[in-house]
Protein backbone atom coordinates (compact mmCIF):
# COMPACT_ATOMS: atom_id res chain seq x y z
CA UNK A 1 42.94 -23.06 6.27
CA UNK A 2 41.51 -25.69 8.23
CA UNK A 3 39.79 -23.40 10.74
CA UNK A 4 37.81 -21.69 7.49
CA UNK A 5 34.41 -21.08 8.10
CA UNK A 6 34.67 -22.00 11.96
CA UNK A 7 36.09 -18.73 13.52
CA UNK A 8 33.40 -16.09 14.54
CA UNK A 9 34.15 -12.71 12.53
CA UNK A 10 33.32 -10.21 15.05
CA UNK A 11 32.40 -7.52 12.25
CA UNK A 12 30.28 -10.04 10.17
CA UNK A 13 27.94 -9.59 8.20
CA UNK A 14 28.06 -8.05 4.89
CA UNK A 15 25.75 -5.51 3.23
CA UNK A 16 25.89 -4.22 -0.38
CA UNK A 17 23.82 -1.60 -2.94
CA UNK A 18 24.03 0.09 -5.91
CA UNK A 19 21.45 2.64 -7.46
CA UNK A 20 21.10 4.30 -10.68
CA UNK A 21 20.38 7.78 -10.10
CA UNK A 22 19.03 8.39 -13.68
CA UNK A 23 16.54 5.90 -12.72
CA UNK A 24 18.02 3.12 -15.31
CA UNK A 25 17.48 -0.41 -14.50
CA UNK A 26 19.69 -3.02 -14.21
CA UNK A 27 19.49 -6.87 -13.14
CA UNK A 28 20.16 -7.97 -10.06
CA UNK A 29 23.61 -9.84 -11.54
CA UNK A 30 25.91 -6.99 -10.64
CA UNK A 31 24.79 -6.71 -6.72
CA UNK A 32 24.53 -10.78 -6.40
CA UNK A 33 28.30 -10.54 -7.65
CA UNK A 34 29.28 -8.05 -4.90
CA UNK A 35 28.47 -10.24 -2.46
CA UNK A 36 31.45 -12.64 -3.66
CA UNK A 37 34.16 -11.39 -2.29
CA UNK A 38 32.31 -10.73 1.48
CA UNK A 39 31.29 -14.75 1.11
CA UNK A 40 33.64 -15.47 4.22
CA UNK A 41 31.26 -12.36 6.52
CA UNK A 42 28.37 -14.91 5.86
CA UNK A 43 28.10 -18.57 7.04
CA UNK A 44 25.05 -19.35 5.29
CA UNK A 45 22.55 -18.88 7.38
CA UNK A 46 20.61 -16.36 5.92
CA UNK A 47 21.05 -14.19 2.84
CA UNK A 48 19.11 -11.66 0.60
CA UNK A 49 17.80 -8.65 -1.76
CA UNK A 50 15.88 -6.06 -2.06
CA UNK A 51 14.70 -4.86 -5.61
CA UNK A 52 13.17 -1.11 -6.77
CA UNK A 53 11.88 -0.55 -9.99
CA UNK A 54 11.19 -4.50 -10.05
CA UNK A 55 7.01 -4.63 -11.04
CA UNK A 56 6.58 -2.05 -13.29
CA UNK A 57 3.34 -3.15 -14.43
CA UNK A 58 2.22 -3.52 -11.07
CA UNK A 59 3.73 -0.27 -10.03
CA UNK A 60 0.41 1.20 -8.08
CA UNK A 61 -0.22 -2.29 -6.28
CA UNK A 62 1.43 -2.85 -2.86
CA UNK A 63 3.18 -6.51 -3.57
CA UNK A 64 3.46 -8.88 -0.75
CA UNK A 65 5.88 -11.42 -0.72
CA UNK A 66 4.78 -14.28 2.28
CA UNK A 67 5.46 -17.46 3.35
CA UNK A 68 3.63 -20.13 4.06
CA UNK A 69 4.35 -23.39 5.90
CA UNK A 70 1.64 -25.18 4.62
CA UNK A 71 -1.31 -25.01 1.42
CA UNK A 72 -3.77 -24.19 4.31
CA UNK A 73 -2.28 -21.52 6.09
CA UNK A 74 -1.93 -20.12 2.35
CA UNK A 75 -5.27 -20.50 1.62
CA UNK A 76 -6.62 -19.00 5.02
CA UNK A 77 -4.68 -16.41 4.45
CA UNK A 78 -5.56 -15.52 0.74
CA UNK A 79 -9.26 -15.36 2.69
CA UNK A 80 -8.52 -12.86 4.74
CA UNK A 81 -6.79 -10.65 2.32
CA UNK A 82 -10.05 -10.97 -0.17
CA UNK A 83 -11.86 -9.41 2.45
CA UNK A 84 -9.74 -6.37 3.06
CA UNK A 85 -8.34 -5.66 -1.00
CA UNK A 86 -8.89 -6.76 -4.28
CA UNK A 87 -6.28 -9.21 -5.25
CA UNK A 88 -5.26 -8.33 -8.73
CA UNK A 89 -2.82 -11.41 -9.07
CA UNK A 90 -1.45 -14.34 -7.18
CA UNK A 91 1.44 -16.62 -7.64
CA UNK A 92 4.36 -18.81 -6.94
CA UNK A 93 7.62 -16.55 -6.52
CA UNK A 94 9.78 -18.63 -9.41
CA UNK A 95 12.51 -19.98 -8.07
CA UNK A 96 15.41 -22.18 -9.56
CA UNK A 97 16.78 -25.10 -7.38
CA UNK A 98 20.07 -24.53 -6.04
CA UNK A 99 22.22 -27.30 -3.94
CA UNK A 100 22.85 -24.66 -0.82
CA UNK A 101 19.14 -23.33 -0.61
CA UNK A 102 17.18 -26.27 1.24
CA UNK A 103 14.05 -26.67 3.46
CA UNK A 104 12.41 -23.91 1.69
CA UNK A 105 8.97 -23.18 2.94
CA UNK A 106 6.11 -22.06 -0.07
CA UNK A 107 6.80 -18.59 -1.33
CA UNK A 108 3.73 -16.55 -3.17
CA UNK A 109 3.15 -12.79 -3.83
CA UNK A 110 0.15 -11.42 -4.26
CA UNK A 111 -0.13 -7.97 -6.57
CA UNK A 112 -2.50 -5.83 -4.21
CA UNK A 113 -4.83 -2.67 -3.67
CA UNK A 114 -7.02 -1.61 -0.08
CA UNK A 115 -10.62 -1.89 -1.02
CA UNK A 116 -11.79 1.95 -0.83
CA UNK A 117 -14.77 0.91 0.95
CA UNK A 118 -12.31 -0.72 3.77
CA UNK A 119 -10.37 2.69 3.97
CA UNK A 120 -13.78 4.51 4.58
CA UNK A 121 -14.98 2.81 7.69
CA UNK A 122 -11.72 2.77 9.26
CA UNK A 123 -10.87 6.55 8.10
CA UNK A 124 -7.22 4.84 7.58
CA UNK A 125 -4.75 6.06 4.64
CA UNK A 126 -3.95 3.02 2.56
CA UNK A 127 -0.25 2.98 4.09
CA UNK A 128 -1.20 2.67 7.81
CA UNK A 129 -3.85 0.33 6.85
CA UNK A 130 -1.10 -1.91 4.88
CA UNK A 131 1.42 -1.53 7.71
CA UNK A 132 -1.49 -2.84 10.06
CA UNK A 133 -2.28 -5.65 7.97
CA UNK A 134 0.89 -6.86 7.83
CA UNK A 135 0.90 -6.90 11.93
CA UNK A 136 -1.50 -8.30 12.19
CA UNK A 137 -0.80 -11.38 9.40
CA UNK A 138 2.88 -11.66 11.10
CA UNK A 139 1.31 -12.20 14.74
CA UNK A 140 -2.00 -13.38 14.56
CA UNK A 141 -1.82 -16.22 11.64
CA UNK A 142 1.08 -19.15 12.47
CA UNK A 143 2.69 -20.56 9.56
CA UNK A 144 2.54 -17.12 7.63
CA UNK A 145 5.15 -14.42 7.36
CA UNK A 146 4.87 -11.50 5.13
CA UNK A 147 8.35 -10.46 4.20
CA UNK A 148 7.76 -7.76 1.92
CA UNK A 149 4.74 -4.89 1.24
CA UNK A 150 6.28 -2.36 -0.68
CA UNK A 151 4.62 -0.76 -4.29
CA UNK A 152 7.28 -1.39 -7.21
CA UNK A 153 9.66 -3.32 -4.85
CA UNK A 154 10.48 -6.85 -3.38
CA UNK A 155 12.58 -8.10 -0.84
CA UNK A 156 14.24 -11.91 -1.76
CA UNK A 157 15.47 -13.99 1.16
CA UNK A 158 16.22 -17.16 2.25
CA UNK A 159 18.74 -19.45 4.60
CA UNK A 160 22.20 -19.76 2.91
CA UNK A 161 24.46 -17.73 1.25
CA UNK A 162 23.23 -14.75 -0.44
CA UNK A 163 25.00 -15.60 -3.85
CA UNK A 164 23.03 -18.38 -3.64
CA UNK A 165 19.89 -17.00 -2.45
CA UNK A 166 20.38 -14.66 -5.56
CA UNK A 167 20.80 -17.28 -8.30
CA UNK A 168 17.45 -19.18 -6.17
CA UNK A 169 15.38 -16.42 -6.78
CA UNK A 170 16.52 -15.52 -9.82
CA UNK A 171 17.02 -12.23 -9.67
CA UNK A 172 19.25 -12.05 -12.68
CA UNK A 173 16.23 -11.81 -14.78
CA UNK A 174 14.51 -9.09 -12.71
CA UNK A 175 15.67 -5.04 -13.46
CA UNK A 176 15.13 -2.56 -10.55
CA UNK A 177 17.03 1.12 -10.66
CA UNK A 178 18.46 0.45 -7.28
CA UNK A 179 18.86 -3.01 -5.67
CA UNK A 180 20.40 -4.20 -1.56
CA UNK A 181 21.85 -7.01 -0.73
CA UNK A 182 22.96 -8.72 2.76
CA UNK A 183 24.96 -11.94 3.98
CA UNK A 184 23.83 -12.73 7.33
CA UNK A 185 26.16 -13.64 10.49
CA UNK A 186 23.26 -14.10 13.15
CA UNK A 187 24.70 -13.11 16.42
CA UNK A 188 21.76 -13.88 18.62
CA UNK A 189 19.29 -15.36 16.59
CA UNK A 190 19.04 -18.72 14.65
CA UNK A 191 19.21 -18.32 10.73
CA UNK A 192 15.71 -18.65 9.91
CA UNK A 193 14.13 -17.47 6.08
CA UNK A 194 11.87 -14.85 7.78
CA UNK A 195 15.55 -13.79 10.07
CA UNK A 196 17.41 -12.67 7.09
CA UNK A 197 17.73 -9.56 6.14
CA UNK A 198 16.38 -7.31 4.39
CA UNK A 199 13.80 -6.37 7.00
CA UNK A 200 10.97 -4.59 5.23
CA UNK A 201 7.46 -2.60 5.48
CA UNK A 202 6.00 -0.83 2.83
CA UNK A 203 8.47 0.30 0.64
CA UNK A 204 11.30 0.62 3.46
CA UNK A 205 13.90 -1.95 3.64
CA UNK A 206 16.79 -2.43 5.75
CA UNK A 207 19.91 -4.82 5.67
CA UNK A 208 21.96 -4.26 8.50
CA UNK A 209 25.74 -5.13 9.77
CA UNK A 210 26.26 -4.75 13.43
CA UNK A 211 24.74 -5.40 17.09
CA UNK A 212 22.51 -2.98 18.64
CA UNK A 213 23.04 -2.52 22.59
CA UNK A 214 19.54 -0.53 23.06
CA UNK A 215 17.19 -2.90 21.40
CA UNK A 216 15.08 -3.27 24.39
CA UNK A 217 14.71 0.46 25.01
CA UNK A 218 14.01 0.94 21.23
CA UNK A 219 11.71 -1.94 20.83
CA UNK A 220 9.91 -0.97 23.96
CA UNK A 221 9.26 2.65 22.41
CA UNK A 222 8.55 1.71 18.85
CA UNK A 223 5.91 -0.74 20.27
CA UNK A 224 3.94 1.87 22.16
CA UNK A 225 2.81 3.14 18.46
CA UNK A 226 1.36 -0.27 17.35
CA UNK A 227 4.73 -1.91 15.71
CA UNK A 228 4.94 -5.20 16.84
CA UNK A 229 8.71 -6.75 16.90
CA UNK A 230 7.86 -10.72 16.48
CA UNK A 231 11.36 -11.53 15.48
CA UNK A 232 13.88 -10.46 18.24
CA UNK A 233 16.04 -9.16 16.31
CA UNK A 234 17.71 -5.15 15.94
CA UNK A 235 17.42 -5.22 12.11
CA UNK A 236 13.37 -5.55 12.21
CA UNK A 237 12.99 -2.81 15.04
CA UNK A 238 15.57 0.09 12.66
CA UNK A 239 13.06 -0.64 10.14
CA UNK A 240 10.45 -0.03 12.31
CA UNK A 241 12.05 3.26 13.60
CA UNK A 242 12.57 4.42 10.28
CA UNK A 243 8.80 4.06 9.01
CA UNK A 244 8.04 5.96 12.32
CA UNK A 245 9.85 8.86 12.41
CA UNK A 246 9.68 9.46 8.16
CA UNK A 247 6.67 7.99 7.29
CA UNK A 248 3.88 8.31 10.89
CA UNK A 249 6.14 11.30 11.89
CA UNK A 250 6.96 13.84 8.72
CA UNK A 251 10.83 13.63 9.39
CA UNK A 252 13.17 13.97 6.22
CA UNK A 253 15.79 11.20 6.23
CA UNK A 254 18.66 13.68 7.51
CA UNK A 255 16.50 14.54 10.71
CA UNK A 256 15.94 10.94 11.15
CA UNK A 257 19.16 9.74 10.99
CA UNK A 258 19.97 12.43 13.37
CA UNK A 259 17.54 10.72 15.81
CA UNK A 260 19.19 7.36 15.18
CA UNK A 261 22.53 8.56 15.08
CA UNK A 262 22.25 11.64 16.81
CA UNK A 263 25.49 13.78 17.00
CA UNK A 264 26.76 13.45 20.71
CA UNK A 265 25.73 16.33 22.81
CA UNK A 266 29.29 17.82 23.01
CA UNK A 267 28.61 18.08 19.14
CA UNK A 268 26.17 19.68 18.89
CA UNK A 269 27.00 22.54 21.51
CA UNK A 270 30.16 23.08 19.17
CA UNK A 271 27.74 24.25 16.74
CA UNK A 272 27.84 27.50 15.04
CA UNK A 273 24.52 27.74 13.37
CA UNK A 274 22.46 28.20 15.93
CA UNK A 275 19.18 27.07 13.60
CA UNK A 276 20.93 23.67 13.23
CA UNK A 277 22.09 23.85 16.66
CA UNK A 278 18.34 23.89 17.97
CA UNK A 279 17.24 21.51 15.71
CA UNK A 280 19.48 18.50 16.77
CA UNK A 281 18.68 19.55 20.58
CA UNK A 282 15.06 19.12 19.71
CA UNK A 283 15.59 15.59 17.72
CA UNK A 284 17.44 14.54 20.50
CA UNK A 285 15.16 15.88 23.25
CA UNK A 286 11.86 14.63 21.82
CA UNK A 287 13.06 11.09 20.51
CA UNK A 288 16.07 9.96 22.97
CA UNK A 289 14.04 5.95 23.28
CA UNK A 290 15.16 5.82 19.38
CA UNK A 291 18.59 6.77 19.61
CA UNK A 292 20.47 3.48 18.20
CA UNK A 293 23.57 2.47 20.23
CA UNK A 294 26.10 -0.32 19.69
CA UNK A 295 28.20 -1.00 16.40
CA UNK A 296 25.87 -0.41 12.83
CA UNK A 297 26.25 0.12 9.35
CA UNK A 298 22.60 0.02 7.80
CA UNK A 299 21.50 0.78 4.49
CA UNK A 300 17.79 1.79 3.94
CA UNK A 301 15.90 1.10 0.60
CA UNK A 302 13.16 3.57 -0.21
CA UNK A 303 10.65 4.49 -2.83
CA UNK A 304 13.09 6.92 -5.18
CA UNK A 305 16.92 6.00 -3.07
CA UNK A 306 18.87 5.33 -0.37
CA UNK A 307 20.61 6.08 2.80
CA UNK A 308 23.68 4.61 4.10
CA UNK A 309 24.67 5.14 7.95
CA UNK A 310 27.40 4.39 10.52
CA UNK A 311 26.44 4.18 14.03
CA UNK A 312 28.33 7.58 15.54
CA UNK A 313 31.93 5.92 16.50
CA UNK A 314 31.83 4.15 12.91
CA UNK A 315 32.65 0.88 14.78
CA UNK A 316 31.00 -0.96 11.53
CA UNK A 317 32.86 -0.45 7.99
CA UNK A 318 31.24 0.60 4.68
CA UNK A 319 32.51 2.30 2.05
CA UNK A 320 30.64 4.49 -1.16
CA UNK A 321 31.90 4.33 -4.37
CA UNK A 322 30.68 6.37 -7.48
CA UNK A 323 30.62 6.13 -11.36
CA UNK A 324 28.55 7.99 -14.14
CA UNK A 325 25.23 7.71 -12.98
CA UNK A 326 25.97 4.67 -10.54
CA UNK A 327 26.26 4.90 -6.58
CA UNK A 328 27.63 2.06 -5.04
CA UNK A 329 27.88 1.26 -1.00
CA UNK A 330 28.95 -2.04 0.66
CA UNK A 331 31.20 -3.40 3.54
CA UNK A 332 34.35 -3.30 1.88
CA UNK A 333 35.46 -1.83 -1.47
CA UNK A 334 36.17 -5.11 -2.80
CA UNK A 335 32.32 -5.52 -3.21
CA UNK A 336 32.21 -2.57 -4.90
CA UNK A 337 34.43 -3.16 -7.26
CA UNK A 338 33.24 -6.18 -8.09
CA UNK A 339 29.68 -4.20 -9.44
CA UNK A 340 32.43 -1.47 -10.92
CA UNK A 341 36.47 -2.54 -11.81
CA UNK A 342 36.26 1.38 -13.03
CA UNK A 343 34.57 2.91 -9.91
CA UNK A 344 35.98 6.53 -10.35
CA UNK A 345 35.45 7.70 -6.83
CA UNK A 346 35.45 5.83 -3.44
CA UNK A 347 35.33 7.14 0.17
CA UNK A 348 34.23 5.88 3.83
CA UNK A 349 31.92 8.03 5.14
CA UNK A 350 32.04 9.57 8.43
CA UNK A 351 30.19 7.70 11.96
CA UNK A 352 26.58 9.37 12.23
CA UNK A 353 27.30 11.15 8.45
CA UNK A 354 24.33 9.79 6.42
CA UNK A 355 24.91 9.39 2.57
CA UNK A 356 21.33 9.86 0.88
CA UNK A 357 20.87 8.78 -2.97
CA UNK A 358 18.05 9.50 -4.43
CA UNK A 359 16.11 9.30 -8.07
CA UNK A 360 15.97 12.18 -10.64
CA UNK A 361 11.95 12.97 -10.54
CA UNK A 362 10.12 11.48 -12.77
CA UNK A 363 13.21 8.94 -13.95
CA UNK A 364 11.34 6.05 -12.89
């Protein structure tokens, strides 16, 4: 016992969700609790949520989440936003105090919409145009970092343990249909607030357990197209691919997790259907820079679900877990059954088999 906490855990990192797929919401109690049990996969230094469903009455306006290190970066950057959207509200994120959650830098949100007369001159869709704002904020102005940009959504994240980071941001008095969580084991980057996971633009979010060997061939790609990887780490750049290939590139989340996880080549010759067959040889033919290698399990947040995803050798656990209406994914079924003692079903899925969850229409 005297070596706890000081022994590296080479599969650390924990990662946890649960989504209602009748679209009912629920606090974020039940996902801050599933985190528990993975404490020891953490070593507080960095920890967090993401939340759907969250700002219902500010469900058409994109909400950023930033920080600032100081009143006047916060103020120069409230200027530059004014002259790009109307700002429909500002404010403090409310926070509680909490003994393990220290140094914390000043956290607002603004409740946003692209001035039409913006989108006009730059003949930009309000999406690219909020993906390039965000860019541009997270390169060109020091001392801010916008950590979320998603409509209906918010990502919550901090240095420390994510049961902590949690009760901080008190998400037990917010309701989303479909929440993420992650506990953070940096591998080769310091725990820093902006560092944690989840790693988000627009209304994609990823938390992330693993190490990615081709980060330097997929960054290198990805930034061709404008993306601009500030923070050295894998988690931001699968985010990035993600928005790429769905959003910029019309892919459905099976085809794209066939890009990042694409089936080995000796796979996909096995292949009787010779539509699929083609199909796969195309993803992989067209998009090989964004093939992720190394050890991952990643969960994606999305406007309306999820997807869960092993890299191909499923070197990473995570296991899926179902009740009712409820779908439930983490690290290790402990987690889940900490959301769910009564989880009926429970499975791992297979390496480079994505599970997708998604929303009835119109439930949210």
């Amino acid at each position: 016992m005297e070596k706890e906490g000081r022994i590296r855990i080479p599969s650390g990192c924990a990662v946890a969700a649960v989504i209602s797929k009748d679209g009912e919401r629920m606090t974020g109690e039940s996902v801050i609790g599933a985190m528990k049990p993975m404490h020891d996969r953490s070593n507080g230094l960095g920890g967090g949520f993401a939340g759907y469903g969250i700002y219902p009455e500010y469900k058409d306006l994109y909400a950023f989440h930033i920080f600032f290190d100081c009143r006047d970066t916060r103020k120069k950057c409230e200027a530059f936003l004014k002259e790009s959207f109307e700002v429909v509200k500002g404010e403090l994120i409310p926070t509680r105090k909490m003994p393990g959650i220290t140094d914390e830098p000043i956290i607002w949100r603004y409740f946003v919409t692209p001035l039409g007369s913006v989108l006009a001159d730059l003949q930009l869709d309000e999406k690219e145009f909020v993906a390039r704002t965000v860019m541009k904020i997270n390169v060109e102005t020091d001392g801010a970092y916008v950590f979320s940009s998603g409509k209906n959504m918010g990502t919550f994240k901090a240095v420390g343990f994510p049961e902590d980071v949690g009760l901080f941001y008190r998400l037990d008095e917010y309701e989303g249909y479909s929440w993420t969580a992650h506990g953070r084991y940096p591998t080769n980057t310091p725990g820093w607030w902006g560092g944690a996971h989840p790693f988000t633009l627009l209304d994609f979010s990823v938390v992330h357990n693993g190490e990615i060997s081709s980060y330097d061939a997929n960054r290198r790609y990805i930034e061709m197209f404008g993306y601009k990887c500030t923070l050295q780490t894998d988690t931001e750049v699968i985010t990035y691919i993600l928005d790429y290939l769905i959003r910029r590139q019309g892919l459905t989340l099976t085809e794209a997790a066939n890009v990042i996880a694409a089936p080995f080549w000796s796979t996909i010759e096995r292949k009787t259907d010779e539509y699929e067959k083609k199909k796969l040889k195309y993803l992989r033919t067209v998009f090989p820079s964004l093939l992720i290698t190394g050890p991952f399990s990643i969960i994606a947040g999305f406007d309306g679900g999820l997807m869960a995803l092993n890299d191909r050798l499923k070197l990473r656990s995570m296991v899926v877990g179902e009740k009712d209406d409820r779908v439930f994914i983490a690290s290790e079924e402990a987690a889940i059954r900490a959301m769910e003692p009564d989880v009926t079903k429970i499975w791992a899925p297979s390496g480079g088999e994505p599970v997708i969850v998604t929303v009835k229409e119109g439930a949210f």
